[in-house]
C-alpha atoms as a PDB file:
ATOM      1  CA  UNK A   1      24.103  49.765  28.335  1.00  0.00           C
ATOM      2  CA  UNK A   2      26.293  51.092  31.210  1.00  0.00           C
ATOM      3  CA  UNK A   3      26.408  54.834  29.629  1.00  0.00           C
ATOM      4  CA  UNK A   4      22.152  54.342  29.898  1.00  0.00           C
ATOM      5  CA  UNK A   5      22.313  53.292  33.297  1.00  0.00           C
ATOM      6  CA  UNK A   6      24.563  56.209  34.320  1.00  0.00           C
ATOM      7  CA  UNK A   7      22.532  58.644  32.400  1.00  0.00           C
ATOM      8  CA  UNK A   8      19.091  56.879  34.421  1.00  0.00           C
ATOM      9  CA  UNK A   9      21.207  57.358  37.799  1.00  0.00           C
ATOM     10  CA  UNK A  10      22.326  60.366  37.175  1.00  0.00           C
ATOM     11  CA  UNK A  11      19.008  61.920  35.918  1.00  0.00           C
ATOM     12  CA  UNK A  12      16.984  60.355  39.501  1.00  0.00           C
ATOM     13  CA  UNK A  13      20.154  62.308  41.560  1.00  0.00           C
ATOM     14  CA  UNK A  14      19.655  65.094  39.876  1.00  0.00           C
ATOM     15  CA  UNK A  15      15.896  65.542  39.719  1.00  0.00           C
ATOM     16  CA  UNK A  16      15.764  64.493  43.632  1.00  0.00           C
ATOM     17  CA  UNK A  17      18.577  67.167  44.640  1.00  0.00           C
ATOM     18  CA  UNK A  18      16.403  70.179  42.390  1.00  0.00           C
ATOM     19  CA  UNK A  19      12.970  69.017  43.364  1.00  0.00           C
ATOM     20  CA  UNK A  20      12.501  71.721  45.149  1.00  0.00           C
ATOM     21  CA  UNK A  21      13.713  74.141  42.263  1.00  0.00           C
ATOM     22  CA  UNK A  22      11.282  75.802  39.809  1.00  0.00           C
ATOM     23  CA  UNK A  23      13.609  78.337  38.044  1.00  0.00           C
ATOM     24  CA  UNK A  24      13.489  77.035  34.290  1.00  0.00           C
ATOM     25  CA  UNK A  25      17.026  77.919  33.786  1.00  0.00           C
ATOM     26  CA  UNK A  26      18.299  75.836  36.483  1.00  0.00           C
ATOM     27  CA  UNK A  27      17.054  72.599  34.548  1.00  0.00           C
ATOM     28  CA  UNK A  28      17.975  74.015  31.259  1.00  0.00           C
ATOM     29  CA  UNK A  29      21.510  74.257  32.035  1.00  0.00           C
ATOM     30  CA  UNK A  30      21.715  71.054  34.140  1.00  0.00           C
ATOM     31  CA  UNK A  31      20.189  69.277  30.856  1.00  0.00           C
ATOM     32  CA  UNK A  32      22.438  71.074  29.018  1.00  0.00           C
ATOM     33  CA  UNK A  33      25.894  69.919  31.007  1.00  0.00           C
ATOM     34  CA  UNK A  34      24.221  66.323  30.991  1.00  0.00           C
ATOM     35  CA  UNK A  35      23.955  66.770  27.268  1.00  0.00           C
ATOM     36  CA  UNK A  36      27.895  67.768  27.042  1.00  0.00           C
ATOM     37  CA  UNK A  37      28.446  64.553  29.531  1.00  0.00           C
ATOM     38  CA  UNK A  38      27.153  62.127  27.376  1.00  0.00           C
ATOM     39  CA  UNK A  39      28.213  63.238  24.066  1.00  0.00           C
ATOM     40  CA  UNK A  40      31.743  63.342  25.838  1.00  0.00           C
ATOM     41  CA  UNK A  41      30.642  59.774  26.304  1.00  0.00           C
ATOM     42  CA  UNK A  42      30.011  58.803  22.731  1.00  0.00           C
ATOM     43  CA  UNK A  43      32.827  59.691  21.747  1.00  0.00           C
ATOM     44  CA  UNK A  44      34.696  58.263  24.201  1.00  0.00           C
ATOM     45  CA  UNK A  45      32.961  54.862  23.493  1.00  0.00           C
ATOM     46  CA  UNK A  46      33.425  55.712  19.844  1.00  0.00           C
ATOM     47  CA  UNK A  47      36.938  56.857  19.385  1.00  0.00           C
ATOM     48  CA  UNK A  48      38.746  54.219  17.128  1.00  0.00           C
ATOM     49  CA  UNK A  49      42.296  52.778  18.539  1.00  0.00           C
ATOM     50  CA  UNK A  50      44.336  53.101  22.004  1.00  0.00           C
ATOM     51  CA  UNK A  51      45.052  55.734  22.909  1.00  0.00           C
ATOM     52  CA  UNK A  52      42.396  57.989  21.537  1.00  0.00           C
ATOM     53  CA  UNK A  53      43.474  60.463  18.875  1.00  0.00           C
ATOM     54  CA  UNK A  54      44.919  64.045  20.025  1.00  0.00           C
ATOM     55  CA  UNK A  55      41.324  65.495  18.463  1.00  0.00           C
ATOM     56  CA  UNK A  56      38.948  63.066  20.139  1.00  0.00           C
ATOM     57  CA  UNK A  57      40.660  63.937  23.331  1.00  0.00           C
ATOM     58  CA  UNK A  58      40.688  67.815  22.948  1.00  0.00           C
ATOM     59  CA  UNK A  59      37.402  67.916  21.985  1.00  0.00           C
ATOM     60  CA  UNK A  60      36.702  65.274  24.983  1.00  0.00           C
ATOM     61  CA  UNK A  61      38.010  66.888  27.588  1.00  0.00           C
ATOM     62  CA  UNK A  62      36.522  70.688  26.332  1.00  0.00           C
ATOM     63  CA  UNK A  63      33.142  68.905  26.285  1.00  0.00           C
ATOM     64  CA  UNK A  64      34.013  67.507  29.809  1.00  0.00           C
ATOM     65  CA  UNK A  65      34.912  70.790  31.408  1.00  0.00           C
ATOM     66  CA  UNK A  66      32.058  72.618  29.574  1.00  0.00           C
ATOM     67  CA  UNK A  67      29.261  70.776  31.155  1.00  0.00           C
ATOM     68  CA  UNK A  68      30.890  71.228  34.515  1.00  0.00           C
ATOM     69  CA  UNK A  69      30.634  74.749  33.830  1.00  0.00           C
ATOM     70  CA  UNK A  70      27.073  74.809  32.760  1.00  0.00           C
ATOM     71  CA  UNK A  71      26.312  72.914  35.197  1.00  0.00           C
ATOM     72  CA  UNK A  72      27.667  74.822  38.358  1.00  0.00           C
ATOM     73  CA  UNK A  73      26.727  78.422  36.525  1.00  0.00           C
ATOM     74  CA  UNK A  74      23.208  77.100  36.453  1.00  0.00           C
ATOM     75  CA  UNK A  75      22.830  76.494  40.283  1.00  0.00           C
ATOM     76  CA  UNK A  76      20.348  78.036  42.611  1.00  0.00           C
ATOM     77  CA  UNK A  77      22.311  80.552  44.507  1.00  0.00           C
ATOM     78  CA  UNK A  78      22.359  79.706  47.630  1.00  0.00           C
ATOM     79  CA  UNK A  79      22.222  76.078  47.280  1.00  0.00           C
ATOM     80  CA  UNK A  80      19.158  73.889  49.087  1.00  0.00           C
ATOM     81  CA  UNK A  81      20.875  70.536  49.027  1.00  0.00           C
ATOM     82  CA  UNK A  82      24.759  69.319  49.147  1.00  0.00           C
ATOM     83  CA  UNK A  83      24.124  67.326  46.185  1.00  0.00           C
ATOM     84  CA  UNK A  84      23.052  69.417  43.790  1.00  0.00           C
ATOM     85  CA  UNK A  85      26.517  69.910  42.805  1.00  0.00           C
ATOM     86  CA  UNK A  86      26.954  66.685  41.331  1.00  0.00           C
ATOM     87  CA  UNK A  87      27.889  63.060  43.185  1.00  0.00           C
ATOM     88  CA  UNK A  88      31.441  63.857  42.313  1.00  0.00           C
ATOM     89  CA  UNK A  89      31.895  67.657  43.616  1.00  0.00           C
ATOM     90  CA  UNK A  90      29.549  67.059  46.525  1.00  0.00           C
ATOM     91  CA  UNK A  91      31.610  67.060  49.813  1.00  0.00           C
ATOM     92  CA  UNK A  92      31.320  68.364  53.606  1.00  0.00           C
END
């Protein structure tokens, strides 16, 4: 239920910081990091035992740092809004 929530907030930040963005391949690769976020997530939520196996976690953190990437490489250049690179990366 939280992961759904996340995904929800996550999806109305990033649809309000693009809105003004038409380029297809913006939202492809913005779907495409949120994909890598939440199937980071699954397996997260999944992984059996504490802490998680060596495998889980590689795989984990590769997924973690590869919808990062996808993410920022998919950006408008120049940007149109502080947000649209992500709650967490945003700053001033």
């Amino acid at each position: 239920m939280t992961m759904a929530l996340f995904f929800c907030g996550y999806l109305v930040v990033m649809s309000c910081a693009n809105a003004g963005t038409t380029d297809f391949w913006t939202w492809v690769g913005a779907l495409i990091g949120v994909g890598f976020f939440m199937v980071a997530a699954g397996l997260i939520l999944g992984a059996p035992g504490d802490p998680m196996p060596m495998r889980t976690t590689l795989v984990v953190a590769t997924l973690a740092i590869a919808g990062v990437a996808v993410s920022l490489f998919s950006l408008p250049s120049p940007l149109t809004h502080v947000m649209q690179t992500g709650p967490s990366i945003a700053h001033r």
